[in-house]
N, C-alpha and C. Protein backbone atom coordinates (compact mmCIF):
# COMPACT_ATOMS: atom_id res chain seq x y z
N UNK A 1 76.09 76.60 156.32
CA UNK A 1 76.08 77.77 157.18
C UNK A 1 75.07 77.53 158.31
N UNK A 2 75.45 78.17 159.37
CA UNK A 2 74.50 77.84 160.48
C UNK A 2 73.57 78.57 160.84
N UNK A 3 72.56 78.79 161.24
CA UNK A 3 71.45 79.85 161.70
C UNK A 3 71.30 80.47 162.40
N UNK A 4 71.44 81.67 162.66
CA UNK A 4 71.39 83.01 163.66
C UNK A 4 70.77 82.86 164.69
N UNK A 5 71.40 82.78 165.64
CA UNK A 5 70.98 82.67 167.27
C UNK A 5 70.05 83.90 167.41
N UNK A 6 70.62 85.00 166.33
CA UNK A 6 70.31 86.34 166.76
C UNK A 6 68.24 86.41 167.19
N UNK A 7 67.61 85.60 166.06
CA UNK A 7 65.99 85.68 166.14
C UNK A 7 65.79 85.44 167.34
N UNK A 8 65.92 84.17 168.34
CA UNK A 8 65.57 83.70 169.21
C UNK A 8 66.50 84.65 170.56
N UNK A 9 67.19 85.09 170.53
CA UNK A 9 68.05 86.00 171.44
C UNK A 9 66.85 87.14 171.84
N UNK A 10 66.89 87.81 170.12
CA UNK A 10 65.79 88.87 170.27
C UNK A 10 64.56 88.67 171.20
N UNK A 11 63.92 87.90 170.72
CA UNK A 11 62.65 87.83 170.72
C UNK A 11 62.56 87.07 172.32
N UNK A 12 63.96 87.01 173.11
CA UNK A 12 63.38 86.80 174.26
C UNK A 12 63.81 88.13 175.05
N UNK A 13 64.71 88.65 174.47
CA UNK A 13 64.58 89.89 175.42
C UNK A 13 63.86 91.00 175.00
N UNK A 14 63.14 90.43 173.93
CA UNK A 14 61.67 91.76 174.06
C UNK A 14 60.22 91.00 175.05
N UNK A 15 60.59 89.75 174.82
CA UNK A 15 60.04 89.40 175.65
C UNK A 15 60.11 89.94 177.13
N UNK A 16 61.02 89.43 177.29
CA UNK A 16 61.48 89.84 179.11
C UNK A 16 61.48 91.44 179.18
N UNK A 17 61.35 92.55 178.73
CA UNK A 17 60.81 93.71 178.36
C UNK A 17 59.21 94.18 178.70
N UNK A 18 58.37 93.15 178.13
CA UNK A 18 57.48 93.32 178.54
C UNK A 18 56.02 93.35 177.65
N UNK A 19 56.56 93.92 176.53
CA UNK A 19 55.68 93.66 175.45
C UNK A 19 55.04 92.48 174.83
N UNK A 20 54.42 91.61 175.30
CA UNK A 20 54.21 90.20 174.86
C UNK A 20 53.41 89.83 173.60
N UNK A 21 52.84 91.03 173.28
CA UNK A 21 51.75 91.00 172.04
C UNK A 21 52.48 91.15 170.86
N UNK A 22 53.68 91.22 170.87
CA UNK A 22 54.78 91.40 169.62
C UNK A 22 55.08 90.67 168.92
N UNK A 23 54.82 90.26 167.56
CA UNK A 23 55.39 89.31 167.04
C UNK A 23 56.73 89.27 166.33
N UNK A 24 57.45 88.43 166.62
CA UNK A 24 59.26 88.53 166.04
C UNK A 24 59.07 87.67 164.96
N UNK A 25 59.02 88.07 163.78
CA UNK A 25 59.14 87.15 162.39
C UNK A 25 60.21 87.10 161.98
N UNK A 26 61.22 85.73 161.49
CA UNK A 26 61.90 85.44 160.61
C UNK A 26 61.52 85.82 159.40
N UNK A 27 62.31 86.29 158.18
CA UNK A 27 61.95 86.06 156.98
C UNK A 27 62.87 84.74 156.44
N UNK A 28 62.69 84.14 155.30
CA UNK A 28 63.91 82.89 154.90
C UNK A 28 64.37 84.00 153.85
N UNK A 29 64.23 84.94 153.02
CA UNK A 29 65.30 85.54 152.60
C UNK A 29 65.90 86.64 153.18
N UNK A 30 67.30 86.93 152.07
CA UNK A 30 67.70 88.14 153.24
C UNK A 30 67.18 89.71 153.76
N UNK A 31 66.79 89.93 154.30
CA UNK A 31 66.61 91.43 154.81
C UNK A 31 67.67 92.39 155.45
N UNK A 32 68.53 92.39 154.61
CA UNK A 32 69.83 93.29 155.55
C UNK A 32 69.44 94.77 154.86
N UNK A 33 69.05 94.71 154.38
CA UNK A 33 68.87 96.74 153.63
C UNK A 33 66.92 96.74 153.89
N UNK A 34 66.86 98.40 153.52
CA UNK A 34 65.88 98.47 154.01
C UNK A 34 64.89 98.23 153.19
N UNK A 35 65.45 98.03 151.61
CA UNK A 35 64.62 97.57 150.24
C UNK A 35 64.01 96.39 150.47
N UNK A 36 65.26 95.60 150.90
CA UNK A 36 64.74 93.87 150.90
C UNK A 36 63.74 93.75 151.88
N UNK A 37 63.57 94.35 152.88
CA UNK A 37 62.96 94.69 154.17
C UNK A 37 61.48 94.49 153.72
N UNK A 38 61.34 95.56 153.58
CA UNK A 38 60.14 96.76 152.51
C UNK A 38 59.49 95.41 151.44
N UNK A 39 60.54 94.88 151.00
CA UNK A 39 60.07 93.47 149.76
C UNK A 39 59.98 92.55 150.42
N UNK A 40 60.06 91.94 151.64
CA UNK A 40 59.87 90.96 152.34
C UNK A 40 58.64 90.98 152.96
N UNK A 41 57.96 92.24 153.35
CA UNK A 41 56.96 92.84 153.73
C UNK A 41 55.52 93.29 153.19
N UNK A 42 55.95 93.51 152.05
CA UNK A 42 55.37 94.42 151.13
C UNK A 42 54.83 96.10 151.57
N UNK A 43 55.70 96.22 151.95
CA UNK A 43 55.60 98.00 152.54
C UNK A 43 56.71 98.57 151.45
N UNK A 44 56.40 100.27 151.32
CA UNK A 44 57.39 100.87 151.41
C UNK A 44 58.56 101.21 152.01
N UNK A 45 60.02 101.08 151.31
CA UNK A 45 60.97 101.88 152.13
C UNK A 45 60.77 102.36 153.32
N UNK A 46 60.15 103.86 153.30
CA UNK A 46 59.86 104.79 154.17
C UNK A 46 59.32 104.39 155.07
N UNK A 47 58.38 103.40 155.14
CA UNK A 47 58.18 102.81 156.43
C UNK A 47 58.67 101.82 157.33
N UNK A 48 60.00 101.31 157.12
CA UNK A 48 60.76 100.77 157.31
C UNK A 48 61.85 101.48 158.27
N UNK A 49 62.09 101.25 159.58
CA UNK A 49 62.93 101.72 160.44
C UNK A 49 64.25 101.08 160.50
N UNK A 50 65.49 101.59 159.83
CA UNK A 50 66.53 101.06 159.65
C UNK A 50 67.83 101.49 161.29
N UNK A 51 68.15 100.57 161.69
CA UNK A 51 69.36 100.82 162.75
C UNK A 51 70.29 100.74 162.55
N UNK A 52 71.22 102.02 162.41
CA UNK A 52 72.64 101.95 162.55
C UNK A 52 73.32 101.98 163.43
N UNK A 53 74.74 100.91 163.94
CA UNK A 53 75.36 101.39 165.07
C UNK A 53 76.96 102.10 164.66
N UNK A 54 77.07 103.07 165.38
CA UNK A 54 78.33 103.66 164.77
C UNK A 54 78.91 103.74 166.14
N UNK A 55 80.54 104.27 166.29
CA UNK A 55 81.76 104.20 167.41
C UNK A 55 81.72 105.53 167.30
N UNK A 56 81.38 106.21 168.50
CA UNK A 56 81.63 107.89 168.47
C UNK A 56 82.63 107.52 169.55
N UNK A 57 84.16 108.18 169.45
CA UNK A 57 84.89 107.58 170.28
C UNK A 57 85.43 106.50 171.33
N UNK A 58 84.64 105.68 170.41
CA UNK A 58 85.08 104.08 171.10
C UNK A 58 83.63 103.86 172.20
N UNK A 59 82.48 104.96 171.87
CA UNK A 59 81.93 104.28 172.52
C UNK A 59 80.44 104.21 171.13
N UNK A 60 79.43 102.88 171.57
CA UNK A 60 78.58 102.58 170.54
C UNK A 60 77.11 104.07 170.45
N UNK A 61 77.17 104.07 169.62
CA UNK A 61 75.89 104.89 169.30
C UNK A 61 75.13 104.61 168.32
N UNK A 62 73.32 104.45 168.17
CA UNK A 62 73.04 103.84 167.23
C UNK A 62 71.69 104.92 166.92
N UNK A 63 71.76 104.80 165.58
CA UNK A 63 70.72 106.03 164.73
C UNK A 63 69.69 105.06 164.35
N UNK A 64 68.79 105.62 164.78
CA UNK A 64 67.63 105.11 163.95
C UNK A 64 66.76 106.02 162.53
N UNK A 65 66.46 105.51 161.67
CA UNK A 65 66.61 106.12 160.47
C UNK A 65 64.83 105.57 159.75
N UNK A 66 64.17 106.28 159.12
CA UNK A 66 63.37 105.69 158.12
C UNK A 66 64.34 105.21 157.09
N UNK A 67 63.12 104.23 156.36
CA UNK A 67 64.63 103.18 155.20
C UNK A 67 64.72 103.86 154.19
N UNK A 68 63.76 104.54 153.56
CA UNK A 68 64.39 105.31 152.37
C UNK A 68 65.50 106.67 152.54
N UNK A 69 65.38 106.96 154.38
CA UNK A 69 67.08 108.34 153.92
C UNK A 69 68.02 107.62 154.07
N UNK A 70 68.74 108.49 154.00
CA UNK A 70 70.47 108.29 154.17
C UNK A 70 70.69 109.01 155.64
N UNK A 71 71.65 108.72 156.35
CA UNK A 71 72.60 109.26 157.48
C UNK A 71 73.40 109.96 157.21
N UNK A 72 73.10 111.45 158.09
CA UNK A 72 74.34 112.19 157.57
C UNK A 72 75.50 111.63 158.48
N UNK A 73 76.30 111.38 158.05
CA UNK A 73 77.59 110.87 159.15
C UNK A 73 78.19 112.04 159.93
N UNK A 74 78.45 112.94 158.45
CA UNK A 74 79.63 114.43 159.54
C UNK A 74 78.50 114.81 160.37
N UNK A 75 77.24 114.60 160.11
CA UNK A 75 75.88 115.54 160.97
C UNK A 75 76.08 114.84 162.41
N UNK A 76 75.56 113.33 162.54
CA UNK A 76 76.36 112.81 163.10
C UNK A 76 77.28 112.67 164.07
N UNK A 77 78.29 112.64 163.57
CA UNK A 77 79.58 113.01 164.42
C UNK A 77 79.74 113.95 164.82
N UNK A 78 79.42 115.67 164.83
CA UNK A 78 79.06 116.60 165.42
C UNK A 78 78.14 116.51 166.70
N UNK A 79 77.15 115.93 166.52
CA UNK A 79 75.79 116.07 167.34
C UNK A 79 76.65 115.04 168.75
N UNK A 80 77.48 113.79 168.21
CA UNK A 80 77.95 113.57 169.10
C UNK A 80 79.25 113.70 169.81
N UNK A 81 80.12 114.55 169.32
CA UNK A 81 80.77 115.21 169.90
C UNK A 81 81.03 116.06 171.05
N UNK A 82 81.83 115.07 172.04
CA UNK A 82 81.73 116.52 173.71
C UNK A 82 82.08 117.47 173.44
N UNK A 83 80.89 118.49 174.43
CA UNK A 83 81.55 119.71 174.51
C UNK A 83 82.24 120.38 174.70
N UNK A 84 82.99 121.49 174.14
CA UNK A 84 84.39 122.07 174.58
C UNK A 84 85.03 122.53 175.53
């Protein structure tokens, strides 16, 4: 398997952003949930900022979440819903 362009992508356009004092860490295991995150770290869940991107009518919208809740989805999809 090959290795994610994605680290080095990131970490130059936070670069080019502006923030330079930031450090972008790889972990070598996986961190896709916000547990493994949290265990990769040694933090809690809750302090862990999880991103979701969802399609509110074909267009992208993305929630940002502490790692221990859940997303309400129907909440959600209301909030982004045009108005009538």
């Amino acid at each position: 398997m090959s290795a994610s362009l994605a680290h080095p992508r990131f970490a130059e356009a936070l670069c080019a952003l502006g923030p330079h004092d930031v450090e972008v860490r790889r972990f070598p295991d996986a961190t896709r949930t916000a547990a493994q995150a949290a265990a990769a770290i040694g933090c809690d869940p809750s302090e862990i900022v999880k991103s979701l991107v969802f399609a509110a009518d074909g267009v992208p919208a993305m929630v940002l979440m502490d790692g221990s809740s859940r997303v309400d989805v129907e909440r959600c999809g209301t909030s982004w819903a045009p108005p009538p």
